[in-house]
Structure formats: structure tokens, C-alpha cells
PDB file of N, CA and C in Angstrom:
ATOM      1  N   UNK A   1      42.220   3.795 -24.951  1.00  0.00           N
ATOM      2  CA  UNK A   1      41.572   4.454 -23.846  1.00  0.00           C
ATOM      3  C   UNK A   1      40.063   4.516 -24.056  1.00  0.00           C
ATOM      4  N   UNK A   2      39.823   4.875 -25.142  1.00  0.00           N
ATOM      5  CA  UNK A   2      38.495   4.525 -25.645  1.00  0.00           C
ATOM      6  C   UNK A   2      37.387   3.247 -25.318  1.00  0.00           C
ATOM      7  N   UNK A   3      38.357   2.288 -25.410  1.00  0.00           N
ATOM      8  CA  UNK A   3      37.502   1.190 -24.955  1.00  0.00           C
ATOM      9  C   UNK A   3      37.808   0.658 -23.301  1.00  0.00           C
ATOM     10  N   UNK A   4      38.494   1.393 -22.721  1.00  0.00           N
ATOM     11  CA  UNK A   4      37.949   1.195 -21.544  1.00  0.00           C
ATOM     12  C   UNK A   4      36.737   2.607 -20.905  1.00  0.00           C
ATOM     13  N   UNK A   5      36.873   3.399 -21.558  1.00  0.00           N
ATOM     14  CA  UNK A   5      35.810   3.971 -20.623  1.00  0.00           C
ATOM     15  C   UNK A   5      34.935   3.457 -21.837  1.00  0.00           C
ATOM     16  N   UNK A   6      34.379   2.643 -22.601  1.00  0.00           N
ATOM     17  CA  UNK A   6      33.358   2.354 -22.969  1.00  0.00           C
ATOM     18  C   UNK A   6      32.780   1.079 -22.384  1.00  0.00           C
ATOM     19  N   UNK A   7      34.076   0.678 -22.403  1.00  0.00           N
ATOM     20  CA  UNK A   7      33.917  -0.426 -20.866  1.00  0.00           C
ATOM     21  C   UNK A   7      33.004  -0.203 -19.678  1.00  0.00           C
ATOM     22  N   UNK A   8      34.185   0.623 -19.162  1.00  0.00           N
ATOM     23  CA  UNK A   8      32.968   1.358 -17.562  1.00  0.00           C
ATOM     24  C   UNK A   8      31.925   1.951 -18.034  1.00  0.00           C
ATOM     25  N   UNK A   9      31.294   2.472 -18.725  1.00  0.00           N
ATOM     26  CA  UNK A   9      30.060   3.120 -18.844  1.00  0.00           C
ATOM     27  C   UNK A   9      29.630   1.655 -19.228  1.00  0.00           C
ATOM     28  N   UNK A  10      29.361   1.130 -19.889  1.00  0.00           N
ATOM     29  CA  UNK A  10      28.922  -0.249 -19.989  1.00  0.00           C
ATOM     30  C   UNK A  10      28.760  -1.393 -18.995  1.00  0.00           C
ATOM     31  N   UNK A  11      29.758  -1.182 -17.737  1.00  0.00           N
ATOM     32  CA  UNK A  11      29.160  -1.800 -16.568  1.00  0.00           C
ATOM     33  C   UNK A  11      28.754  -1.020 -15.568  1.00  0.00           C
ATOM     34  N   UNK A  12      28.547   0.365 -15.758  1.00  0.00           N
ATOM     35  CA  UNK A  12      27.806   1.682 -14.806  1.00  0.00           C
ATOM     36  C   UNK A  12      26.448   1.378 -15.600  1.00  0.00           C
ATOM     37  N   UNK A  13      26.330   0.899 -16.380  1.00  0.00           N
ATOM     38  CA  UNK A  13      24.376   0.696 -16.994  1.00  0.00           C
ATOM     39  C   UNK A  13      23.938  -0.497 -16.085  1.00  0.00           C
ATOM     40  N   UNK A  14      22.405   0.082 -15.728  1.00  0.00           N
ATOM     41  CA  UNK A  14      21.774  -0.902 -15.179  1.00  0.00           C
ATOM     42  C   UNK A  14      20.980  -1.647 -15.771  1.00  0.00           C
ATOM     43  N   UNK A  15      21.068  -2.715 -15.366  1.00  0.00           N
ATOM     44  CA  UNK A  15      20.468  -4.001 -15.835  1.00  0.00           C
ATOM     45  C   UNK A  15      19.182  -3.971 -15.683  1.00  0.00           C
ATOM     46  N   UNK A  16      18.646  -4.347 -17.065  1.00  0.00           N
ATOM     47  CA  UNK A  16      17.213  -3.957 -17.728  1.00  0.00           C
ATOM     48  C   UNK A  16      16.354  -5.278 -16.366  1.00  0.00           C
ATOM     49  N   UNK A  17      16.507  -6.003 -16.299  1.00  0.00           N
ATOM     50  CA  UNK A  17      16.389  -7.498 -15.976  1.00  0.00           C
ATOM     51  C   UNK A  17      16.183  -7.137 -14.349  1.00  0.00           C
ATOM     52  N   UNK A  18      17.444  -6.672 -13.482  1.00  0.00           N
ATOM     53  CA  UNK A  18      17.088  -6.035 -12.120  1.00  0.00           C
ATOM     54  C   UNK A  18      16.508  -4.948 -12.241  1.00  0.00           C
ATOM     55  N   UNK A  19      16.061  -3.863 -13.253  1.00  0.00           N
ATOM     56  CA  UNK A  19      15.429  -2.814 -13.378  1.00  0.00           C
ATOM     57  C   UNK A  19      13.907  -2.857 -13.241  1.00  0.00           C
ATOM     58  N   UNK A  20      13.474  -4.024 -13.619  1.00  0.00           N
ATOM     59  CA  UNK A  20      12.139  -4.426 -13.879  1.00  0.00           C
ATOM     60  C   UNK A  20      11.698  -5.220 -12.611  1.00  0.00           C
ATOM     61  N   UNK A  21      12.501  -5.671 -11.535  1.00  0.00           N
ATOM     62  CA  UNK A  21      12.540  -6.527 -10.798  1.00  0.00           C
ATOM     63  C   UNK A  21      12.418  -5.775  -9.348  1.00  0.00           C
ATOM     64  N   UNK A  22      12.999  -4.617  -9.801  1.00  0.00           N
ATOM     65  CA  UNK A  22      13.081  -3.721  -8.499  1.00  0.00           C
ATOM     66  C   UNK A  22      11.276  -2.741  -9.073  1.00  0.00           C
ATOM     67  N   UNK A  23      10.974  -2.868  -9.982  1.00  0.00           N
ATOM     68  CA  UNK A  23       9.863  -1.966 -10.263  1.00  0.00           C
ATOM     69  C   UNK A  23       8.629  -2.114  -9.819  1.00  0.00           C
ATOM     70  N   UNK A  24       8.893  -4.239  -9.983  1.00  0.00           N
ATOM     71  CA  UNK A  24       7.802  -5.012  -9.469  1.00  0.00           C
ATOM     72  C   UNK A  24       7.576  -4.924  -8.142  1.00  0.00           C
ATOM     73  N   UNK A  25       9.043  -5.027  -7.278  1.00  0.00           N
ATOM     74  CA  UNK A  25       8.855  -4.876  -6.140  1.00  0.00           C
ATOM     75  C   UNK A  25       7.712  -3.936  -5.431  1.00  0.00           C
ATOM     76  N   UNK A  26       7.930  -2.624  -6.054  1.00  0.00           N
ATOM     77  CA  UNK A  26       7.504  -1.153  -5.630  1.00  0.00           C
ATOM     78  C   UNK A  26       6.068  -0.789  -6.031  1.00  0.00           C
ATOM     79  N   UNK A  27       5.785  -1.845  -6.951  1.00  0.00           N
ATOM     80  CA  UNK A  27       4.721  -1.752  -7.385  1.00  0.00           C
ATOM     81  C   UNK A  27       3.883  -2.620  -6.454  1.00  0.00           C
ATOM     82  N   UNK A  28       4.158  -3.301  -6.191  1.00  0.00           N
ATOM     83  CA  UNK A  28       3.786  -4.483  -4.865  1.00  0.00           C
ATOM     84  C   UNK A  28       3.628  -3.753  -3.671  1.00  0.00           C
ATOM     85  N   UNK A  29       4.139  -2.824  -3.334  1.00  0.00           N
ATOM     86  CA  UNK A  29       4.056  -2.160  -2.352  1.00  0.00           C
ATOM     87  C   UNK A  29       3.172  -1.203  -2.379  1.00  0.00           C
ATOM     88  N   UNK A  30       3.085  -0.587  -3.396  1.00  0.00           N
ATOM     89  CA  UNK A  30       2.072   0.451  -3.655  1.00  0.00           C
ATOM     90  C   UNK A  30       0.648  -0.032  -3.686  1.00  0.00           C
ATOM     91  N   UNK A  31       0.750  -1.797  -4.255  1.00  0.00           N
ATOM     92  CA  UNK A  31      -0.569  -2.768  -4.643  1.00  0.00           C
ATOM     93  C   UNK A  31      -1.145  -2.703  -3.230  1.00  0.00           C
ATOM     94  N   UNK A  32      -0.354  -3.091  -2.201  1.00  0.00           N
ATOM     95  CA  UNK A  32      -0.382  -3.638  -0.696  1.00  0.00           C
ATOM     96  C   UNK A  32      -1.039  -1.917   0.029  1.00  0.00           C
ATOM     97  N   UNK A  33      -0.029  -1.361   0.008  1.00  0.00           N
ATOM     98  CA  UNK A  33      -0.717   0.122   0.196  1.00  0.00           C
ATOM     99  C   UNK A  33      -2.028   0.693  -0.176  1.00  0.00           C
ATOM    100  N   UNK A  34      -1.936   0.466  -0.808  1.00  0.00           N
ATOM    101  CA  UNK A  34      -4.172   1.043  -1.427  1.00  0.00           C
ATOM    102  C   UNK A  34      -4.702  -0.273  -1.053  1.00  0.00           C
ATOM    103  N   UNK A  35      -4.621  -1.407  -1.114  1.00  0.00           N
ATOM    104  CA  UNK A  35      -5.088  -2.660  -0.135  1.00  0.00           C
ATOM    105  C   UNK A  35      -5.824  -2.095   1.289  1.00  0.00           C
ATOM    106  N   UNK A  36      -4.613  -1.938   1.919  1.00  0.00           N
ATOM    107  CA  UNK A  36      -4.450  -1.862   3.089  1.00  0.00           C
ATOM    108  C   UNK A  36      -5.685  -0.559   3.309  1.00  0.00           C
ATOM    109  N   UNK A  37      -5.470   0.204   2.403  1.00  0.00           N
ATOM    110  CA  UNK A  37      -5.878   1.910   3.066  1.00  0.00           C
ATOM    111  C   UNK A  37      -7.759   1.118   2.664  1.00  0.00           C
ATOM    112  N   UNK A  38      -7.956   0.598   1.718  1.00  0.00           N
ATOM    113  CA  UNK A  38      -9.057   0.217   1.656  1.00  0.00           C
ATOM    114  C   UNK A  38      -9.603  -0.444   2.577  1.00  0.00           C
ATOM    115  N   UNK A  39      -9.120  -1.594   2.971  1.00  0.00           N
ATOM    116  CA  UNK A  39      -9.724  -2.584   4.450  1.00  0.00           C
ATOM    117  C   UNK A  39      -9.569  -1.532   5.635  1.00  0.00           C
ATOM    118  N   UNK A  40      -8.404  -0.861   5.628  1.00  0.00           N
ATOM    119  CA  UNK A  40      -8.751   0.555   7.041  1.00  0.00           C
ATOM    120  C   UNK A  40     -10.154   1.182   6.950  1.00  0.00           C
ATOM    121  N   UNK A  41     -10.083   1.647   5.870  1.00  0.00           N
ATOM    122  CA  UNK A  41     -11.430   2.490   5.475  1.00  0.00           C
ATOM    123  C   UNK A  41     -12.942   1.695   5.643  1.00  0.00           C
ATOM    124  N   UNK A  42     -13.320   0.592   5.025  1.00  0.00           N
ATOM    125  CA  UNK A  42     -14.203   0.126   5.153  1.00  0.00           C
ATOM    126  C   UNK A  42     -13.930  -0.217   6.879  1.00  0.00           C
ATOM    127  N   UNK A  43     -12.866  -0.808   7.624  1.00  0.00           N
ATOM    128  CA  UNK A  43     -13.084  -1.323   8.787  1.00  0.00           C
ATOM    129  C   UNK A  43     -13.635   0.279   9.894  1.00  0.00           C
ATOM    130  N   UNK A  44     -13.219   1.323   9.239  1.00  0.00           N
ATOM    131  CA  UNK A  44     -13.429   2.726  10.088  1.00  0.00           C
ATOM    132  C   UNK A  44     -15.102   2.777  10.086  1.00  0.00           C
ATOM    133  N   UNK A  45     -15.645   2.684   8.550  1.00  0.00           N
ATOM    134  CA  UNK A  45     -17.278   2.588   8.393  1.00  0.00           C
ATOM    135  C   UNK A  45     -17.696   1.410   9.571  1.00  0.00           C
ATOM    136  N   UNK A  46     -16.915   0.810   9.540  1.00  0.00           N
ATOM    137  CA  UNK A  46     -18.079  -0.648  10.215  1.00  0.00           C
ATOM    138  C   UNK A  46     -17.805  -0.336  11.741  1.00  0.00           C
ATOM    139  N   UNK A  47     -16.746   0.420  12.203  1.00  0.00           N
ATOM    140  CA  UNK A  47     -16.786   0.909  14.115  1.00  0.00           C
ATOM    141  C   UNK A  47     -17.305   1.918  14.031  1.00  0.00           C
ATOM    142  N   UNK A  48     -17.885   3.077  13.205  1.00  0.00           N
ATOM    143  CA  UNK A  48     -18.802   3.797  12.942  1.00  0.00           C
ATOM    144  C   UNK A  48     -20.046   3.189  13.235  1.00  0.00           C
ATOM    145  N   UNK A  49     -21.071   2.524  12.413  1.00  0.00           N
ATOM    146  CA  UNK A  49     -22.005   1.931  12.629  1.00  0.00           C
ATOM    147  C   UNK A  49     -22.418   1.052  13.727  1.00  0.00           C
ATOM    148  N   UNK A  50     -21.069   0.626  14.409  1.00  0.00           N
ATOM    149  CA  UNK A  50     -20.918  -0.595  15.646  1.00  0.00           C
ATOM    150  C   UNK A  50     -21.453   0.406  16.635  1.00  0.00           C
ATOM    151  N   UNK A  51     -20.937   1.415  16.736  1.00  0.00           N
ATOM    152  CA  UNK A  51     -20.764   2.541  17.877  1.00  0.00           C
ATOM    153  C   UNK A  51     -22.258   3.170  17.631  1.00  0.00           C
ATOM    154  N   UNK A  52     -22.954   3.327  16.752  1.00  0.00           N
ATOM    155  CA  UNK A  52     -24.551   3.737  16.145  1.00  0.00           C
ATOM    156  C   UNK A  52     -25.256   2.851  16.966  1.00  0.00           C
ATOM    157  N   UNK A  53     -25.104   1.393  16.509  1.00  0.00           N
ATOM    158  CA  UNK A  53     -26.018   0.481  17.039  1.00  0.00           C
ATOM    159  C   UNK A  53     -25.606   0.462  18.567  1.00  0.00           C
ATOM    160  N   UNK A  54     -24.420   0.719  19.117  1.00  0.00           N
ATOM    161  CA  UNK A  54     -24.232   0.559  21.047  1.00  0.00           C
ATOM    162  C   UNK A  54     -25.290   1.338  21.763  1.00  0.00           C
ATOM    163  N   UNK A  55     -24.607   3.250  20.694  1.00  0.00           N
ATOM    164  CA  UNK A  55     -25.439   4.381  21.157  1.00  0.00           C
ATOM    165  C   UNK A  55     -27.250   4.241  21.113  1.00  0.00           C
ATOM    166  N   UNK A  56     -27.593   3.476  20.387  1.00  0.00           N
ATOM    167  CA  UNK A  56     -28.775   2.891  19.849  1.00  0.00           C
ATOM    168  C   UNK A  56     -29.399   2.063  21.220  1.00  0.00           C
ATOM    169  N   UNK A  57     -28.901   0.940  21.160  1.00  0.00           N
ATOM    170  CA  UNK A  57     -29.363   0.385  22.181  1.00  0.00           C
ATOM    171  C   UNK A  57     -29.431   0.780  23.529  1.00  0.00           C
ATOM    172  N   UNK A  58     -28.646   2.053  23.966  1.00  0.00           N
ATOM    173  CA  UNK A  58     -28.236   2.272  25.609  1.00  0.00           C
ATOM    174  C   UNK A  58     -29.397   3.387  25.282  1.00  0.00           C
ATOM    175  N   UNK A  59     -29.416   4.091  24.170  1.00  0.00           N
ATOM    176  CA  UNK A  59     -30.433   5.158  24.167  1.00  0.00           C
ATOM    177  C   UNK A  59     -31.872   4.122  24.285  1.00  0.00           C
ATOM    178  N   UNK A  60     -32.595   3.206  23.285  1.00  0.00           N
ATOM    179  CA  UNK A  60     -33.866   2.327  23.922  1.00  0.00           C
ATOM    180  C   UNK A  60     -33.613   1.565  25.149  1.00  0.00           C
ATOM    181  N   UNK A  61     -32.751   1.259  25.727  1.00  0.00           N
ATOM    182  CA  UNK A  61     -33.063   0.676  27.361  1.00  0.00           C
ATOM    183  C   UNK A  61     -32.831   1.703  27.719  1.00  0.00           C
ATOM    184  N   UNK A  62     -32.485   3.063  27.898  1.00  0.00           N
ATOM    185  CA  UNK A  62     -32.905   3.870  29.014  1.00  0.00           C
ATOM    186  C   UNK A  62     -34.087   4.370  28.962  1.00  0.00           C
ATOM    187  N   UNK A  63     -34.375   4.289  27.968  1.00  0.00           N
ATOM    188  CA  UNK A  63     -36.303   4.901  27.736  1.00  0.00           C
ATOM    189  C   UNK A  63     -36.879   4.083  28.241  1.00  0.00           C
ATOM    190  N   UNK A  64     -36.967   3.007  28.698  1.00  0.00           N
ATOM    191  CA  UNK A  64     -37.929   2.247  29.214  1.00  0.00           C
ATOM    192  C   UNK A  64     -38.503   2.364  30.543  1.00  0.00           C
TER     193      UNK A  64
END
């Protein structure tokens, strides 16, 4: 009896091999995630400044 539940606990362990494989995955995702939040961020600065230079220009042609 012994060696079957040493059995099943022995195929209830997860595999070091898919363990590392599923880690990479998640880590990839997390890589992609701060990616992403970075190009948002810089793209938020640059329609910031877009919207400066519009307000900019409609403010000098109406002064004229």
C-alpha cells in the first residue's frame, strides 16, 4: 500500500520542466505589461504637448 500512494503523490508532483514554462509565460506577460504601460505613458505626454502646441497656435492667430 505504501508504494502506491507513493506512487500517486509522485504523479500529483508537478513537473519542474512545465513549472518553469508556465513561469516564463507570466513573466512575458508581466514583460508586455510594463511595455505597454510605458508606450501609454510616454504616448499620454506627447497628446499633452500636441494639445499645448493646438492651444498655442489658436491662441497666436486670434491675437492678430
Amino acid at each position: 500500500m505504501d508504494d502506491n500512494l507513493n506512487r500517486q503523490i509522485d504523479e500529483a508532483k508537478t513537473d519542474e520542466k512545465e513549472l518553469n514554462q508556465v513561469l516564463k509565460k507570466y513573466d512575458l506577460d508581466e514583460a508586455l505589461a510594463l511595455e505597454f504601460s510605458e508606450i501609454d505613458k510616454v504616448f499620454h505626454q506627447l497628446e499633452i504637448k500636441y494639445q499645448s502646441l493646438i492651444n498655442t497656435r489658436k491662441f497666436l492667430n486670434g491675437s492678430n
